[in-house]
PDB file of N, CA and C in Angstrom:
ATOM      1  N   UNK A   1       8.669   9.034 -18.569  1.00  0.00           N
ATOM      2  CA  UNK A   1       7.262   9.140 -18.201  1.00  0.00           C
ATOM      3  C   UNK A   1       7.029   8.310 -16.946  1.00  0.00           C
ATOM      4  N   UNK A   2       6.255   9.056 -16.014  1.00  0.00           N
ATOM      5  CA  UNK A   2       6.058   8.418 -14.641  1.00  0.00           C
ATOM      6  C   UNK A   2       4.700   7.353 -14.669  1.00  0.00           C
ATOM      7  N   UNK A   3       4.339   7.137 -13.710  1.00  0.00           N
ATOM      8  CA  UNK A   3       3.315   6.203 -13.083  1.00  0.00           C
ATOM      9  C   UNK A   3       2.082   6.809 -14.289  1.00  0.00           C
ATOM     10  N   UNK A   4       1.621   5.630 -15.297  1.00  0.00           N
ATOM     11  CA  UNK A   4       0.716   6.144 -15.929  1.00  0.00           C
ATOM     12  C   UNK A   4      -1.372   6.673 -15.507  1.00  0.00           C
ATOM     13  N   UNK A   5      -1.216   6.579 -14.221  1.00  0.00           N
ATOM     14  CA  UNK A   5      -2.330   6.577 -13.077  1.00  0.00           C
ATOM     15  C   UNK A   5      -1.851   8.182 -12.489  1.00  0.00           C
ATOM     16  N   UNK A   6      -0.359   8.039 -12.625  1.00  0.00           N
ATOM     17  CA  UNK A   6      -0.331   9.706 -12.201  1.00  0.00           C
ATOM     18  C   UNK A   6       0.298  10.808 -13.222  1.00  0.00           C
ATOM     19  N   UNK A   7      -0.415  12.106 -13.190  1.00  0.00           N
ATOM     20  CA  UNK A   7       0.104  13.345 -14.371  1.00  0.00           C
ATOM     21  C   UNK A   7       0.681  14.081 -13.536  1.00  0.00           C
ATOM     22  N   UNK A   8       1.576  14.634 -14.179  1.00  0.00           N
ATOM     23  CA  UNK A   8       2.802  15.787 -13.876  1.00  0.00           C
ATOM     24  C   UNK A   8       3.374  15.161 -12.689  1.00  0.00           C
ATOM     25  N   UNK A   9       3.574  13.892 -12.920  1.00  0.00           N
ATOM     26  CA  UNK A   9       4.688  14.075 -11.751  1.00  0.00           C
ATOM     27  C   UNK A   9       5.823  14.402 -11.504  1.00  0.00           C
ATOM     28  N   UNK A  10       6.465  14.323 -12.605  1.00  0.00           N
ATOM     29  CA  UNK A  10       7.620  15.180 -13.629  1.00  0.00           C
ATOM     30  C   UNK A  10       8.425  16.313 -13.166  1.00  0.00           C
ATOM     31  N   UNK A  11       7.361  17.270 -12.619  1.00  0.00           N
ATOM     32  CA  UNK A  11       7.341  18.345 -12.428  1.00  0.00           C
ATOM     33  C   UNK A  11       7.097  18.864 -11.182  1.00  0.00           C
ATOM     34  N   UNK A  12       8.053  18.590 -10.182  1.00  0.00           N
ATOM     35  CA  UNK A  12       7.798  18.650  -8.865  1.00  0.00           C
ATOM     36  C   UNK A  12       6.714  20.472  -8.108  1.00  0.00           C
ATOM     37  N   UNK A  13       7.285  21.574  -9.939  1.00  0.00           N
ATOM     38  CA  UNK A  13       6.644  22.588  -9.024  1.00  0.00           C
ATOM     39  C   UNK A  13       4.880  22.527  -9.420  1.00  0.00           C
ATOM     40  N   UNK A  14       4.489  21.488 -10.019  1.00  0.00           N
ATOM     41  CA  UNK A  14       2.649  21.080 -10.466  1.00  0.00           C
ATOM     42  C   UNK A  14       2.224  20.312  -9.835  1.00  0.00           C
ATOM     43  N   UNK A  15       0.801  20.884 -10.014  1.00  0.00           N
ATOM     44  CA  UNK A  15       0.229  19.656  -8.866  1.00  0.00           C
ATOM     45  C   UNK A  15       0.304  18.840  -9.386  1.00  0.00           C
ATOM     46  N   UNK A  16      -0.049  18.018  -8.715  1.00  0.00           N
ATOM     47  CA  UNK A  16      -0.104  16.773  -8.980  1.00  0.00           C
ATOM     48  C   UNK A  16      -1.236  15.633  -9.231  1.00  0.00           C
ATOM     49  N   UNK A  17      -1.406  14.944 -10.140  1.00  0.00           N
ATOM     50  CA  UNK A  17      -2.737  14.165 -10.058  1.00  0.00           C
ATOM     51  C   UNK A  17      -2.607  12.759 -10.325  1.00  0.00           C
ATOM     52  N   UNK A  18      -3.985  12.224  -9.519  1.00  0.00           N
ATOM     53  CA  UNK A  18      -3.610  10.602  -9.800  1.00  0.00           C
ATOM     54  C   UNK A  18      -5.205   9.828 -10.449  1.00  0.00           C
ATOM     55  N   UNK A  19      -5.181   9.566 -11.145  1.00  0.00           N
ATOM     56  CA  UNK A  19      -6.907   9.175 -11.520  1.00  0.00           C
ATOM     57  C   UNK A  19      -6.209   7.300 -10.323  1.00  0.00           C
ATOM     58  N   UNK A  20      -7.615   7.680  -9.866  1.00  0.00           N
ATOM     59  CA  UNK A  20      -7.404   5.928  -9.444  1.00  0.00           C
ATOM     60  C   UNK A  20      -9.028   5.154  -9.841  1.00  0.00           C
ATOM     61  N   UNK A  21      -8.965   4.349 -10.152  1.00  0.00           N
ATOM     62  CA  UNK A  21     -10.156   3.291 -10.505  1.00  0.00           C
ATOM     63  C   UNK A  21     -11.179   3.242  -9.556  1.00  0.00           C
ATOM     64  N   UNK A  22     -12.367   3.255 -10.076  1.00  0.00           N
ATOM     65  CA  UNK A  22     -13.648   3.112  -9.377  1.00  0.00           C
ATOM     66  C   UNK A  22     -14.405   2.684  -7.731  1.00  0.00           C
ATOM     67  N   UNK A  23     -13.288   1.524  -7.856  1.00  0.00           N
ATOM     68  CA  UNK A  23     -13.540   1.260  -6.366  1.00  0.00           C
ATOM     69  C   UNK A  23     -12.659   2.111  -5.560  1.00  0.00           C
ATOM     70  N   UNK A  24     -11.159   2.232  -5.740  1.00  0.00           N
ATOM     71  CA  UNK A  24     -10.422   3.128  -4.675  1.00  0.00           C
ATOM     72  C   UNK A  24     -11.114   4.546  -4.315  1.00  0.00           C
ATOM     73  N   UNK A  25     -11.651   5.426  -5.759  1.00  0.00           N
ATOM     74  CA  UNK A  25     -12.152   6.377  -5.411  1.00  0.00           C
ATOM     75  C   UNK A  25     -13.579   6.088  -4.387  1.00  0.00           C
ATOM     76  N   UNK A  26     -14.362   4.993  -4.339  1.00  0.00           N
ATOM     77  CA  UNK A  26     -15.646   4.988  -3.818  1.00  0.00           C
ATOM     78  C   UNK A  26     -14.966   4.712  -2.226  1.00  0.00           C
ATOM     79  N   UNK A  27     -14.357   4.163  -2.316  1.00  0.00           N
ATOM     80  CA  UNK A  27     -13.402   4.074  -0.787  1.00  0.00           C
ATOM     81  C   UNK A  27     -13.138   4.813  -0.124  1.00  0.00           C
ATOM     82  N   UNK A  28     -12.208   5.735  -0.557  1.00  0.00           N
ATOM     83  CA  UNK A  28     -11.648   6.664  -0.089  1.00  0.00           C
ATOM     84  C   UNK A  28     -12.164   7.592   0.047  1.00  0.00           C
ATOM     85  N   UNK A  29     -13.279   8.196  -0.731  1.00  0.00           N
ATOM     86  CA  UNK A  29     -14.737   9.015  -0.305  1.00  0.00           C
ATOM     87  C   UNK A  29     -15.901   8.680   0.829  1.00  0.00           C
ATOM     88  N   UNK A  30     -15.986   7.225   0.476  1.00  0.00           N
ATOM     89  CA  UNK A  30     -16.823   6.721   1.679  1.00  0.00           C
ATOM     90  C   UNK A  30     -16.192   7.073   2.826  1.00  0.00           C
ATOM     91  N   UNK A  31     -14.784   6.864   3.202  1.00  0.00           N
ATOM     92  CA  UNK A  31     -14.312   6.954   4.632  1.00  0.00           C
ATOM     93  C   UNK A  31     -14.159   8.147   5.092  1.00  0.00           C
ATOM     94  N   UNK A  32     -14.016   9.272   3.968  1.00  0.00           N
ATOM     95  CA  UNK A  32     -13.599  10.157   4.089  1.00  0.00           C
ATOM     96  C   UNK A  32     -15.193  11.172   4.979  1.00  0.00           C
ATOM     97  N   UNK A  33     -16.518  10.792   4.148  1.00  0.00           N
ATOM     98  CA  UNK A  33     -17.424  11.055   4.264  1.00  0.00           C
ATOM     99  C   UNK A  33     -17.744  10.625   5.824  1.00  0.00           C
ATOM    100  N   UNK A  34     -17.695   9.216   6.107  1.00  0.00           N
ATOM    101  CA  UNK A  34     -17.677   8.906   7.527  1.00  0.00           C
ATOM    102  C   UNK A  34     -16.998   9.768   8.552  1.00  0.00           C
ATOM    103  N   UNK A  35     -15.509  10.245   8.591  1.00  0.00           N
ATOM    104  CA  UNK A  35     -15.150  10.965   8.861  1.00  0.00           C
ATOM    105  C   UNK A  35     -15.492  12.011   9.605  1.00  0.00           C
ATOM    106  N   UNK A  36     -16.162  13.011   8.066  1.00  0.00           N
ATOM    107  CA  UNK A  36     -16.922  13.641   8.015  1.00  0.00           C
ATOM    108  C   UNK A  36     -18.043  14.217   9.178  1.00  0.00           C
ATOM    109  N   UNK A  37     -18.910  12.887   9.155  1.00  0.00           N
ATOM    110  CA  UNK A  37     -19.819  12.353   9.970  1.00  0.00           C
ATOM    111  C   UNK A  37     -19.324  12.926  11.286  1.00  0.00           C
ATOM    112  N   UNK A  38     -18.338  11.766  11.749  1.00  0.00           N
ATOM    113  CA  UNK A  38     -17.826  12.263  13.101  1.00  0.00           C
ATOM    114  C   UNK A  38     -17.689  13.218  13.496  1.00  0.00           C
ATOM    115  N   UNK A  39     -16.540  14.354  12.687  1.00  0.00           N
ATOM    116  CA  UNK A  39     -16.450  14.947  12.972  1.00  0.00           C
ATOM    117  C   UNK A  39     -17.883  16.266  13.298  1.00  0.00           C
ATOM    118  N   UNK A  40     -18.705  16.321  12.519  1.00  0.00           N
ATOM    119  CA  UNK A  40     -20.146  16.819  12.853  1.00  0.00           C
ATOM    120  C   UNK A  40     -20.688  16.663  13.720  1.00  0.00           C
ATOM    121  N   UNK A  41     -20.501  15.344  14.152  1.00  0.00           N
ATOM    122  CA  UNK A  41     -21.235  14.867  15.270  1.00  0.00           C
ATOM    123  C   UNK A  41     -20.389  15.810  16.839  1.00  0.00           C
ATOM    124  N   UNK A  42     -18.847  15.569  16.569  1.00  0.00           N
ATOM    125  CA  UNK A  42     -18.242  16.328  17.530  1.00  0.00           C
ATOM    126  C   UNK A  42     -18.727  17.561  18.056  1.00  0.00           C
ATOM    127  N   UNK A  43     -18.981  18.439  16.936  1.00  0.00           N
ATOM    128  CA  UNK A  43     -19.215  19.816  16.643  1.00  0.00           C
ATOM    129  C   UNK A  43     -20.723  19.998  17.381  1.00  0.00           C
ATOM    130  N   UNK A  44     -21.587  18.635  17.387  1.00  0.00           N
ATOM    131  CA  UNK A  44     -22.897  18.835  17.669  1.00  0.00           C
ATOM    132  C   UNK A  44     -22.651  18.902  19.845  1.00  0.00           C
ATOM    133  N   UNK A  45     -22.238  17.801  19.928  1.00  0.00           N
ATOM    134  CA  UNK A  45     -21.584  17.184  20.586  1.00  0.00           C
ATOM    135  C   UNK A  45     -21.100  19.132  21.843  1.00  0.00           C
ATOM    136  N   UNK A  46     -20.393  19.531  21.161  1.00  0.00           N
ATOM    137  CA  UNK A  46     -19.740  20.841  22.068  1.00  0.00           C
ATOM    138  C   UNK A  46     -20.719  21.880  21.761  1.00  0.00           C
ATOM    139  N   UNK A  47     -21.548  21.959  20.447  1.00  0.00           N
ATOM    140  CA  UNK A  47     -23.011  22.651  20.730  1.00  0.00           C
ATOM    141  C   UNK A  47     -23.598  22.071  21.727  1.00  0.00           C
ATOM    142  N   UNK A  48     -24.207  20.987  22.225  1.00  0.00           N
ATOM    143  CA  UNK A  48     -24.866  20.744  23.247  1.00  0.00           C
ATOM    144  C   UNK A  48     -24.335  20.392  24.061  1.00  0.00           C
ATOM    145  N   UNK A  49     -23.162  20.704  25.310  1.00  0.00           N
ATOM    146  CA  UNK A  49     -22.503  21.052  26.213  1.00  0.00           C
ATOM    147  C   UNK A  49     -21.976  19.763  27.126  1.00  0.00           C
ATOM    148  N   UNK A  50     -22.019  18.400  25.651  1.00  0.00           N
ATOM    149  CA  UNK A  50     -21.749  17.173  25.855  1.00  0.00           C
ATOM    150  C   UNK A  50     -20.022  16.804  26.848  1.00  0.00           C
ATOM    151  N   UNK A  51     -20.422  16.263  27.547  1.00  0.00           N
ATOM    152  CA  UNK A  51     -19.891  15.872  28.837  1.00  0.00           C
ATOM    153  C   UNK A  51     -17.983  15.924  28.025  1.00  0.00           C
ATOM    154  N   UNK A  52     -17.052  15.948  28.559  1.00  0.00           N
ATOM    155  CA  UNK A  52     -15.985  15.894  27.854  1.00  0.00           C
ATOM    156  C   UNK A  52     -15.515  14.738  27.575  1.00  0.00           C
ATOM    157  N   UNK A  53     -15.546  13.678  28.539  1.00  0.00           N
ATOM    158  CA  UNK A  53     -15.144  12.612  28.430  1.00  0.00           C
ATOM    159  C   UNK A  53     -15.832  12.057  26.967  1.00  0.00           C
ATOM    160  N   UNK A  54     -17.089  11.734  27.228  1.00  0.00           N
ATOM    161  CA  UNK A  54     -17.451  11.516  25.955  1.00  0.00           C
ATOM    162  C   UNK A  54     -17.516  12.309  24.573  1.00  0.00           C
ATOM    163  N   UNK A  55     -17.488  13.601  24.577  1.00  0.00           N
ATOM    164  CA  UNK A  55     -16.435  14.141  23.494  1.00  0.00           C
ATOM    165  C   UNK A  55     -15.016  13.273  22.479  1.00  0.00           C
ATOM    166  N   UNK A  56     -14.459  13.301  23.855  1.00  0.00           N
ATOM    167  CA  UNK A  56     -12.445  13.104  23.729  1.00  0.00           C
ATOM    168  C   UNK A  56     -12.777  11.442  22.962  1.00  0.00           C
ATOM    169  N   UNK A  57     -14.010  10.702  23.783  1.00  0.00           N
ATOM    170  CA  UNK A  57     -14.027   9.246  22.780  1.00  0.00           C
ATOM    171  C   UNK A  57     -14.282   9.618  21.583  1.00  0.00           C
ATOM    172  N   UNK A  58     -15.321  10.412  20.988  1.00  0.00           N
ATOM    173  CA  UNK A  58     -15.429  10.484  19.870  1.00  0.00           C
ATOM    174  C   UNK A  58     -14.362  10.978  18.898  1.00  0.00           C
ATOM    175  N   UNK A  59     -13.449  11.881  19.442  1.00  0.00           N
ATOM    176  CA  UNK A  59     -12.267  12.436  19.122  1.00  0.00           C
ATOM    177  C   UNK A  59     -11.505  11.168  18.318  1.00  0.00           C
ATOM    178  N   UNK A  60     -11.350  10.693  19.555  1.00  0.00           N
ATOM    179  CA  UNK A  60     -10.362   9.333  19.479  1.00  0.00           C
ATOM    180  C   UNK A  60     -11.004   8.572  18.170  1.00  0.00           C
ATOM    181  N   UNK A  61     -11.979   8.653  18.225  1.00  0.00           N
ATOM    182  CA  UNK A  61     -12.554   7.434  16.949  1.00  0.00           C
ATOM    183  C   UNK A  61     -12.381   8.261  15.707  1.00  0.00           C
ATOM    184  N   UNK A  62     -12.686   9.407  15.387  1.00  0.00           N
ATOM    185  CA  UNK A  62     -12.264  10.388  14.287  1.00  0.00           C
ATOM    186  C   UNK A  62     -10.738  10.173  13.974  1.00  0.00           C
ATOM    187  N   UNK A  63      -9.937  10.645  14.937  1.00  0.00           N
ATOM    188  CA  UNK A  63      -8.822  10.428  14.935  1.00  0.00           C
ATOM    189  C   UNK A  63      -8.258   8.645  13.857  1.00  0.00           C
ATOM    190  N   UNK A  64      -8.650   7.696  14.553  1.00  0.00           N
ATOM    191  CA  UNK A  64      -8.498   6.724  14.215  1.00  0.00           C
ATOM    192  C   UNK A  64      -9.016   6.552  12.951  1.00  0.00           C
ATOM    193  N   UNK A  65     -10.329   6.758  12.741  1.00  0.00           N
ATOM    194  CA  UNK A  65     -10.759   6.663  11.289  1.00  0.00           C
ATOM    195  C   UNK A  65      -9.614   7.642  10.196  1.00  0.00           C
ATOM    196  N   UNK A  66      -9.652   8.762  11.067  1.00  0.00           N
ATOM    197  CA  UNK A  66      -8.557   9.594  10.050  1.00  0.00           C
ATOM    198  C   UNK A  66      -6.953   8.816   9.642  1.00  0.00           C
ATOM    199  N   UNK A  67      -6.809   7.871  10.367  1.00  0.00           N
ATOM    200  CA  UNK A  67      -4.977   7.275  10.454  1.00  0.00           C
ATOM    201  C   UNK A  67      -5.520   6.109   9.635  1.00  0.00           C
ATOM    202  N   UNK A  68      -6.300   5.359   9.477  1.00  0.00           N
ATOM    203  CA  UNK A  68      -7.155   4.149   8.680  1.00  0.00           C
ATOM    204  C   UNK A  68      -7.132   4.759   7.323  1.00  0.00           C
ATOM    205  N   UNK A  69      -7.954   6.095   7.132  1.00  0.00           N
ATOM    206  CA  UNK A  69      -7.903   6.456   5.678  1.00  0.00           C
ATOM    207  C   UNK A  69      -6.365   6.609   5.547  1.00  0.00           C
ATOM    208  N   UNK A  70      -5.619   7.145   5.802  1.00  0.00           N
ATOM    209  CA  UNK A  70      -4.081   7.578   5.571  1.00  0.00           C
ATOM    210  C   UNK A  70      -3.143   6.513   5.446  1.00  0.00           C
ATOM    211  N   UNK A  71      -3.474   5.280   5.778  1.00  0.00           N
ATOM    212  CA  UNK A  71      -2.911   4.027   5.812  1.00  0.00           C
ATOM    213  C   UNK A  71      -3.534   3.585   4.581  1.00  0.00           C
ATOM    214  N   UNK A  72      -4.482   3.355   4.439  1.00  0.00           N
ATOM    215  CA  UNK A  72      -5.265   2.807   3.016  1.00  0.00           C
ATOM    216  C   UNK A  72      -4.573   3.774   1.848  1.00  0.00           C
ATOM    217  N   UNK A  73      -4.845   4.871   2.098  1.00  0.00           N
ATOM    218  CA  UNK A  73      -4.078   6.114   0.729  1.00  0.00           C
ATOM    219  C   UNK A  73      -2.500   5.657   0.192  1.00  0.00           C
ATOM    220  N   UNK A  74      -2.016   5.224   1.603  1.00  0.00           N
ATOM    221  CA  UNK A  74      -0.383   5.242   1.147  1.00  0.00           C
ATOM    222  C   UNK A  74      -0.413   3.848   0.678  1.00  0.00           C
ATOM    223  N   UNK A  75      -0.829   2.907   1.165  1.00  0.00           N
ATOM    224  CA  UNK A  75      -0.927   1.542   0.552  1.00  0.00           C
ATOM    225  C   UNK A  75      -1.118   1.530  -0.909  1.00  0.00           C
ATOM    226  N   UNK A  76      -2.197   2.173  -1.041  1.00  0.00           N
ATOM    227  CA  UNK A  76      -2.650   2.470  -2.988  1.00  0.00           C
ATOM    228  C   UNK A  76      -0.899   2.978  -3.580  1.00  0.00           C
ATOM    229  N   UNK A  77      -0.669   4.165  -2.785  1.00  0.00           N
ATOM    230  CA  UNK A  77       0.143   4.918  -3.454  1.00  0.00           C
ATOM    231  C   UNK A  77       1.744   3.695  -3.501  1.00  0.00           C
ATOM    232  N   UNK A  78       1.816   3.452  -2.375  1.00  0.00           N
ATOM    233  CA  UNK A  78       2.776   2.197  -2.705  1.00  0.00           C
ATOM    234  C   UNK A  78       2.603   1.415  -3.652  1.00  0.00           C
ATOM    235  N   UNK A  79       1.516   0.797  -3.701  1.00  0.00           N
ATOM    236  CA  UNK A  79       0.761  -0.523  -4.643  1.00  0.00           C
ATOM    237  C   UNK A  79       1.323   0.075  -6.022  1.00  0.00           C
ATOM    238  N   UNK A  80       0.615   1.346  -6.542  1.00  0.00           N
ATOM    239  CA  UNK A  80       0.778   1.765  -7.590  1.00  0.00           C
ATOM    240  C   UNK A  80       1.726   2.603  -8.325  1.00  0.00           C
ATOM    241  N   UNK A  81       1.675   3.596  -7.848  1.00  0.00           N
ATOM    242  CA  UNK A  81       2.848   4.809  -8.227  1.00  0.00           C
ATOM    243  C   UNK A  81       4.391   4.473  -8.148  1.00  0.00           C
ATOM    244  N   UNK A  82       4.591   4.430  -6.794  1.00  0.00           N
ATOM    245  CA  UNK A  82       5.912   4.176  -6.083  1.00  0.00           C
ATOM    246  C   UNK A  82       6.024   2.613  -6.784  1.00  0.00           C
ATOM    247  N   UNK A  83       5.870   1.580  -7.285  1.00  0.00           N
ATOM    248  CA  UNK A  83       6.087   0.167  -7.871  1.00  0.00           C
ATOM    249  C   UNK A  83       6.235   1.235  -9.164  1.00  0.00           C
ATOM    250  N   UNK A  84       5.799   1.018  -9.706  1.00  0.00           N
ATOM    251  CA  UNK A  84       5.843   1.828 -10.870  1.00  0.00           C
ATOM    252  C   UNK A  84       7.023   2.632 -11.336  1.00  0.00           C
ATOM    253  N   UNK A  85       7.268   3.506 -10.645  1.00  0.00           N
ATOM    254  CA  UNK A  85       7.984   4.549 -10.678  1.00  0.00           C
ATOM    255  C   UNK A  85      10.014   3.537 -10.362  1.00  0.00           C
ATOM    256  N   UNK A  86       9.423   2.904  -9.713  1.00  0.00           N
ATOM    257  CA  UNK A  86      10.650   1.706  -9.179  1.00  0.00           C
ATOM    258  C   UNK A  86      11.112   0.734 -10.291  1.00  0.00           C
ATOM    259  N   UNK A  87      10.112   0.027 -10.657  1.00  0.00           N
ATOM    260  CA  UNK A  87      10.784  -0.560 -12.148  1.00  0.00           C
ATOM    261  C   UNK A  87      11.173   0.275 -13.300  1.00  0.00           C
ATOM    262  N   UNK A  88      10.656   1.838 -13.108  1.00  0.00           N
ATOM    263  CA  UNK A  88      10.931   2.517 -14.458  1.00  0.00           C
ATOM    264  C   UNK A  88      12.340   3.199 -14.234  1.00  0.00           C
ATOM    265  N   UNK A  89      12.839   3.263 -12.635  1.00  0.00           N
ATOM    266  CA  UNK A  89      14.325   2.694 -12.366  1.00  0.00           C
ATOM    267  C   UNK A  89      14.208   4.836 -11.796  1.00  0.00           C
ATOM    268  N   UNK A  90      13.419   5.082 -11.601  1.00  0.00           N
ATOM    269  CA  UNK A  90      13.261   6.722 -10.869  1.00  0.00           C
ATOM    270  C   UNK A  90      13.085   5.970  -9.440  1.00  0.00           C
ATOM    271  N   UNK A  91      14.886   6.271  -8.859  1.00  0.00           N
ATOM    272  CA  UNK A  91      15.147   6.218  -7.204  1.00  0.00           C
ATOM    273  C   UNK A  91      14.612   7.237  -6.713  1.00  0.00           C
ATOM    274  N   UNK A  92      14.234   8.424  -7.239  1.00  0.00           N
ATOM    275  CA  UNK A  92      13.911   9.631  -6.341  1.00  0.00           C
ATOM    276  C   UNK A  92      12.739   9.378  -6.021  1.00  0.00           C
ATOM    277  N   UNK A  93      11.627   8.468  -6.216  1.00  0.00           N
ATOM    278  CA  UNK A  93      10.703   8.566  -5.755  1.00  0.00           C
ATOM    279  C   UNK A  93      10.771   7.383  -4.379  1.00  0.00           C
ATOM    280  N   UNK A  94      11.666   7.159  -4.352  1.00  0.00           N
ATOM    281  CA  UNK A  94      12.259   6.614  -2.714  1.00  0.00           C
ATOM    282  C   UNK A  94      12.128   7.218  -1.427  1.00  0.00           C
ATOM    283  N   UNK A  95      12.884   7.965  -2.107  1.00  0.00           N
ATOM    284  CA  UNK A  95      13.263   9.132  -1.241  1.00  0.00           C
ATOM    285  C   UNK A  95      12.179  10.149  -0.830  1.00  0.00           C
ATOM    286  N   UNK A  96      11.324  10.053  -1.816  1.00  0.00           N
ATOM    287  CA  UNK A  96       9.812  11.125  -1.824  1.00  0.00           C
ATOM    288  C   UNK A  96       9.176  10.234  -0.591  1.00  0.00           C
ATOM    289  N   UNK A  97       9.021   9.078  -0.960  1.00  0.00           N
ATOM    290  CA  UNK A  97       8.152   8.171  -0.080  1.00  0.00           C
ATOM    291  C   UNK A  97       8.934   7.888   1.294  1.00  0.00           C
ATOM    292  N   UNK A  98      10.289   7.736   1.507  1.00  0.00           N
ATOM    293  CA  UNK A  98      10.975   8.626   2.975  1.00  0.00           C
ATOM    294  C   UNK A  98      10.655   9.559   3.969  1.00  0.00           C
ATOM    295  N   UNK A  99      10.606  10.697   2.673  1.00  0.00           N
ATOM    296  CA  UNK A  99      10.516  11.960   3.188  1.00  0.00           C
ATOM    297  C   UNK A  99       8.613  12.342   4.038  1.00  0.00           C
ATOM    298  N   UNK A 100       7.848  11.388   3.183  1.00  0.00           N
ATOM    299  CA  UNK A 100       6.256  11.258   3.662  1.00  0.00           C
ATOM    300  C   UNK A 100       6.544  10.451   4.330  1.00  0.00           C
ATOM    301  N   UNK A 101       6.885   9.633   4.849  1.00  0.00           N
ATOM    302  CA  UNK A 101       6.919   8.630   5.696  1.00  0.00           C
ATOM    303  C   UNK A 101       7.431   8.960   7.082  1.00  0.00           C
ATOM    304  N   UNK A 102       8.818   9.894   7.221  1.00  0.00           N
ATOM    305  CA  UNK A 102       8.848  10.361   8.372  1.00  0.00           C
ATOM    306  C   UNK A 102       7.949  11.754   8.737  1.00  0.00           C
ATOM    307  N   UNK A 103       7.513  12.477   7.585  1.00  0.00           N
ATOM    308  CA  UNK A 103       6.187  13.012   8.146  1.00  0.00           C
ATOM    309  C   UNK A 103       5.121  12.679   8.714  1.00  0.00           C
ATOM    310  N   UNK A 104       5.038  11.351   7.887  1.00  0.00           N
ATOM    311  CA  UNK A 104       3.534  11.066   8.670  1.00  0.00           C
ATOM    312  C   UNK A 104       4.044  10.589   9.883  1.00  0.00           C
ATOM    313  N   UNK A 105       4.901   9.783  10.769  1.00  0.00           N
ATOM    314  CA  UNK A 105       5.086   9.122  11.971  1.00  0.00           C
ATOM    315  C   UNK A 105       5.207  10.681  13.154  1.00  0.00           C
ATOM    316  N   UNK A 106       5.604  12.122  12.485  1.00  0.00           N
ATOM    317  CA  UNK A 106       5.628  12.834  13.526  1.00  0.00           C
ATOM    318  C   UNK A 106       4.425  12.738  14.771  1.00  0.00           C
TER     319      UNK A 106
END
């Protein structure tokens, strides 16, 4: 039995799920929602025929907020799952966290 925070992990062809505790979820929604924000604002931004330069900043700050949430996500997922999964002596989830890891740096 894997990370008790995550179901089916077992089962590489199921999704997959992770309940996480109250504050991570209010987190990770909040930023996500901010995000959000930005990105709307972008959208408003090329509706009203907003200059490019200042576009591409806002870009940039979306962007950044987006690599902030993705850094916070994998941190949890380190913190929790992957520790987890490590004392219960499952190396393959090493290798899982490898294999995301040189994805995300593309």
């Amino acid at each position: 039995m894997g990370c008790p925070k995550c179901e089916n992990r077992e089962k590489s062809e199921e999704v997959k799920h992770k309940k996480r505790d109250d504050k991570e979820y209010r987190d990770l929604l909040n930023r996500l929602k901010r995000i959000e924000g930005q990105i709307r604002g972008i959208e408003s931004m090329i509706e009203n025929d907003a200059y490019c330069t200042d576009v591409l900043m806002q870009v940039v700050a979306a962007r950044s907020a987006l690599s902030s949430f993705s850094k916070v996500l994998l941190a949890n997922h380190i913190k929790s799952c992957v520790t987890y999964d490590i004392k219960a002596g499952k190396e393959e989830t090493v290798d899982e966290l490898v294999e995301l890891l040189q994805k995300m740096m593309k």
